[in-house]
Protein backbone atom coordinates (compact mmCIF):
# COMPACT_ATOMS: atom_id res chain seq x y z
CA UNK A 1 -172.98 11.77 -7.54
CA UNK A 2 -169.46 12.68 -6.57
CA UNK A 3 -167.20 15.64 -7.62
CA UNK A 4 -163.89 16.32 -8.07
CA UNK A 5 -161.82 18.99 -8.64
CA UNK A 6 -159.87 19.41 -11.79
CA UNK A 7 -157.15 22.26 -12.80
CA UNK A 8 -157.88 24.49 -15.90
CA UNK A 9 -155.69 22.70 -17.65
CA UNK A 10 -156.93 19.24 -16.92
CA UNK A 11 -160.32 20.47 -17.53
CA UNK A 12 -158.91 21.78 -21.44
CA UNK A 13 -157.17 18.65 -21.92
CA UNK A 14 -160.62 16.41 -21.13
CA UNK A 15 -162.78 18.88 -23.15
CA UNK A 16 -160.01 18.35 -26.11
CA UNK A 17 -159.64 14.73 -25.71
CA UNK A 18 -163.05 14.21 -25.19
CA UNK A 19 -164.39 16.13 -28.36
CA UNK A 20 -161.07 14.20 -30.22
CA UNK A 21 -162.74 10.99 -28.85
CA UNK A 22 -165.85 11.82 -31.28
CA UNK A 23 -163.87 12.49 -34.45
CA UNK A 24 -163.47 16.04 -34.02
CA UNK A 25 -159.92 17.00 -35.59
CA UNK A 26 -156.97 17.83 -33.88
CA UNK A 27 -156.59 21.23 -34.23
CA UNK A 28 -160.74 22.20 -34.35
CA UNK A 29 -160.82 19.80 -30.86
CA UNK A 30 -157.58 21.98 -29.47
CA UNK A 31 -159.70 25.31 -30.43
CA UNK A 32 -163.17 24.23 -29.30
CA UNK A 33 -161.20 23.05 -25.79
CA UNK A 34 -159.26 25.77 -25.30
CA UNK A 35 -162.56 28.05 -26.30
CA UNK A 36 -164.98 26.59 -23.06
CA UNK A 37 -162.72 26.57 -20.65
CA UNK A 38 -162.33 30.47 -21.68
CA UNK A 39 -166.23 30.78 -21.58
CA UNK A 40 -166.40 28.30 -18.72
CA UNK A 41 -163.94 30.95 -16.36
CA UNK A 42 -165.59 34.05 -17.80
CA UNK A 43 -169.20 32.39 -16.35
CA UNK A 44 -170.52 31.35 -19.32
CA UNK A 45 -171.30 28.00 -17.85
CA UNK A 46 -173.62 27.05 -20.60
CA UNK A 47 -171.44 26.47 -23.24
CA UNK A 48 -170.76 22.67 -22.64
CA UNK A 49 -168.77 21.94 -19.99
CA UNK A 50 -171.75 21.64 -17.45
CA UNK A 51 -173.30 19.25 -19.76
């Protein structure tokens, strides 16, 4: 498996685009994205970006 590093604000923008890839709206996919990242720098690692 190989890693890569990704800026906070590539990371929202995949989380968004990914979730908008799956029919999620716009604006719910823009909340939801900007929402992990949040939980995913405040430790909160289980909320769906390690998955």
């Amino acid at each position: 498996m190989s890693h890569r590093r990704l800026s906070i604000s590539q990371v929202r923008e995949l989380a968004t685009q990914s979730l908008k890839g799956v029919g999620v709206g716009v604006r719910e996919a823009d909340i939801t994205g900007r929402a992990q990242v949040v939980a995913e720098c405040g430790g909160f690692s289980s909320h769906g970006l390690a998955r």
